[in-house]
C-alpha atoms as a PDB file:
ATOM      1  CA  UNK A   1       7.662   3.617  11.937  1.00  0.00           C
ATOM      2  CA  UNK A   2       6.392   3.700   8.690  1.00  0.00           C
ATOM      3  CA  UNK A   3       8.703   2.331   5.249  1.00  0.00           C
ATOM      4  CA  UNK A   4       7.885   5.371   2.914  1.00  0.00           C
ATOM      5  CA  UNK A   5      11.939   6.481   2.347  1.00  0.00           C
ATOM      6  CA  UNK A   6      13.884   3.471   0.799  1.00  0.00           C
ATOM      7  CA  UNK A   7      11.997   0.304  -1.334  1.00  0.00           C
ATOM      8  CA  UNK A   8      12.693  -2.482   0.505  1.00  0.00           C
ATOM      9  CA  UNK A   9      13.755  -5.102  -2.333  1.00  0.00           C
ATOM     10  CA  UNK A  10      13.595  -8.223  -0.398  1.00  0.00           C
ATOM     11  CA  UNK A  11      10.156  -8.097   1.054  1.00  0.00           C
ATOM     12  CA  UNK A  12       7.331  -9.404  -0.917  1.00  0.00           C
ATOM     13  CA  UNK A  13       4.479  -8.183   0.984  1.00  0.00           C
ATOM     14  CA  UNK A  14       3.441  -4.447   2.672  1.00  0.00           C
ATOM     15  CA  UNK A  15       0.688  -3.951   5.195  1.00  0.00           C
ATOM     16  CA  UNK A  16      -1.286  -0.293   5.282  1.00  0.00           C
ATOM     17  CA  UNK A  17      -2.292   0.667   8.501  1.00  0.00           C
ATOM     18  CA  UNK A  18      -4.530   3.782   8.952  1.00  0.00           C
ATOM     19  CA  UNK A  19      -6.098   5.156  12.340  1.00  0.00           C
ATOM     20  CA  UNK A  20      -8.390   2.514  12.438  1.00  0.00           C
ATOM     21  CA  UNK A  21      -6.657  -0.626  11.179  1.00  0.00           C
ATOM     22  CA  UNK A  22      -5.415  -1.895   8.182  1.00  0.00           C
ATOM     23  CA  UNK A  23      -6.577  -0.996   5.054  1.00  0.00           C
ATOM     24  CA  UNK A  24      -4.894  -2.837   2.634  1.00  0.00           C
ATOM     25  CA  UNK A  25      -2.002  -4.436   1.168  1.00  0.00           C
ATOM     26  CA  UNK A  26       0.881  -4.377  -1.558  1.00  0.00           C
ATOM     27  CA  UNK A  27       2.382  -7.875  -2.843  1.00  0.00           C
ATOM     28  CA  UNK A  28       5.698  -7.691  -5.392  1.00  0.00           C
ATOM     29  CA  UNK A  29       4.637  -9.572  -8.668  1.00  0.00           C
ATOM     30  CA  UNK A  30       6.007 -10.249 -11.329  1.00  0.00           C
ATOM     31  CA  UNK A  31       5.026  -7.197 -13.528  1.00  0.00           C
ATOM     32  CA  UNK A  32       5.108  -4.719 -10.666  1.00  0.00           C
ATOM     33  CA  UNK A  33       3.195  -3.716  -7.112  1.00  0.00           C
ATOM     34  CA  UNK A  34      -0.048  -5.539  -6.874  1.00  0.00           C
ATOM     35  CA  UNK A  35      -2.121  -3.615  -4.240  1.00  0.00           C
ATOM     36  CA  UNK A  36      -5.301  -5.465  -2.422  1.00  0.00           C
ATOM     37  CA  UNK A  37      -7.705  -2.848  -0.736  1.00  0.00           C
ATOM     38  CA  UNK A  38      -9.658  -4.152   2.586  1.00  0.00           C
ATOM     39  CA  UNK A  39     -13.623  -2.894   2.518  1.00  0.00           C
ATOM     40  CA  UNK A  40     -15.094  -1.302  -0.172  1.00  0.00           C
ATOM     41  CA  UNK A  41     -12.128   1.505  -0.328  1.00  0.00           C
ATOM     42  CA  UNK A  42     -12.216   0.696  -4.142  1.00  0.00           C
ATOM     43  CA  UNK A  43     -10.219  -1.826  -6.835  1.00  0.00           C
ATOM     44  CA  UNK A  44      -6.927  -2.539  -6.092  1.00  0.00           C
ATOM     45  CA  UNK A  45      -4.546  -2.934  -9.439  1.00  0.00           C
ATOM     46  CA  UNK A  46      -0.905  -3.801 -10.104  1.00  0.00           C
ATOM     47  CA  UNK A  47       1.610  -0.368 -10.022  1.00  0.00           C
ATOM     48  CA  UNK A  48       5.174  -0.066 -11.452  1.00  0.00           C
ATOM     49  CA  UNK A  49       6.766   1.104  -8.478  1.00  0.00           C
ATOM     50  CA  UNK A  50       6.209   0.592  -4.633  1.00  0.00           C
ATOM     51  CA  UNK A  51       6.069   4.257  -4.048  1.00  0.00           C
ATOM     52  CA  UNK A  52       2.947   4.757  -7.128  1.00  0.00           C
ATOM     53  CA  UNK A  53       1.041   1.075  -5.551  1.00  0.00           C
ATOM     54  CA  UNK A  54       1.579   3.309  -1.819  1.00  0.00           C
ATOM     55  CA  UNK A  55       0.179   6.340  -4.119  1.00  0.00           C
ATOM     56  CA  UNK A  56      -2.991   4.387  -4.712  1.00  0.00           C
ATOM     57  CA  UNK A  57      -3.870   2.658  -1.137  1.00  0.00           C
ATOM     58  CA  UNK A  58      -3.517   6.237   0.173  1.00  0.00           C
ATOM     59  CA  UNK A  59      -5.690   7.943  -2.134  1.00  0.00           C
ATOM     60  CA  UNK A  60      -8.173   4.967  -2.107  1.00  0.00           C
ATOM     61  CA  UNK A  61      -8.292   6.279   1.594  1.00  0.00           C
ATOM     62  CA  UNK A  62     -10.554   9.181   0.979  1.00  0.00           C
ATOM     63  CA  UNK A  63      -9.171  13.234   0.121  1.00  0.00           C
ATOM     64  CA  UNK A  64      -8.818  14.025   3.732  1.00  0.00           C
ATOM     65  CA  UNK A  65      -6.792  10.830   4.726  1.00  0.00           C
ATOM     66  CA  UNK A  66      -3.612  10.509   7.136  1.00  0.00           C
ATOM     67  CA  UNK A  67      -0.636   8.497   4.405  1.00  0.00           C
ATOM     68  CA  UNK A  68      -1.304   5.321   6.201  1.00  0.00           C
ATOM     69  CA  UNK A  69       1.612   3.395   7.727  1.00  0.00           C
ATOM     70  CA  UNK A  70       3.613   1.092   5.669  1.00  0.00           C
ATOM     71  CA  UNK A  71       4.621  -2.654   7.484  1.00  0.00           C
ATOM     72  CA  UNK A  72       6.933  -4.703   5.902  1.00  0.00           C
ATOM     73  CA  UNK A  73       6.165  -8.505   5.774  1.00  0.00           C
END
């Protein structure tokens, strides 16, 4: 079950979980979505929205990458 449709505006932390584990995750901060990347999948950053900080873990992922799952924490 992944949490792509609605924000979820009381959780403060999101885990991404591809085919072979998680790959990262997405903390609420103050100024926005701060994403943290597992590996070396690339830098994470901070995003205005929770869809755009999703945007970036899955494109981190590679061009021919499944959307990885979204857990809420």
């Amino acid at each position: 079950m992944t949490n792509d449709t609605m924000p979820d505006t009381t959780t403060e932390t999101w885990v991404a979980v591809g085919p072979a584990g998680a790959v990262g995750t997405i903390h609420r901060a103050a100024d926005g979505f701060r994403v943290e990347l597992y590996g070396r999948r690339g830098p994470g950053g901070t995003y205005p929205s929770l869809q755009s900080a999703k945007g970036a873990v899955h494109k981190a992922m590679g061009p021919l990458a499944d959307r990885p799952e979204f857990h809420a924490h």
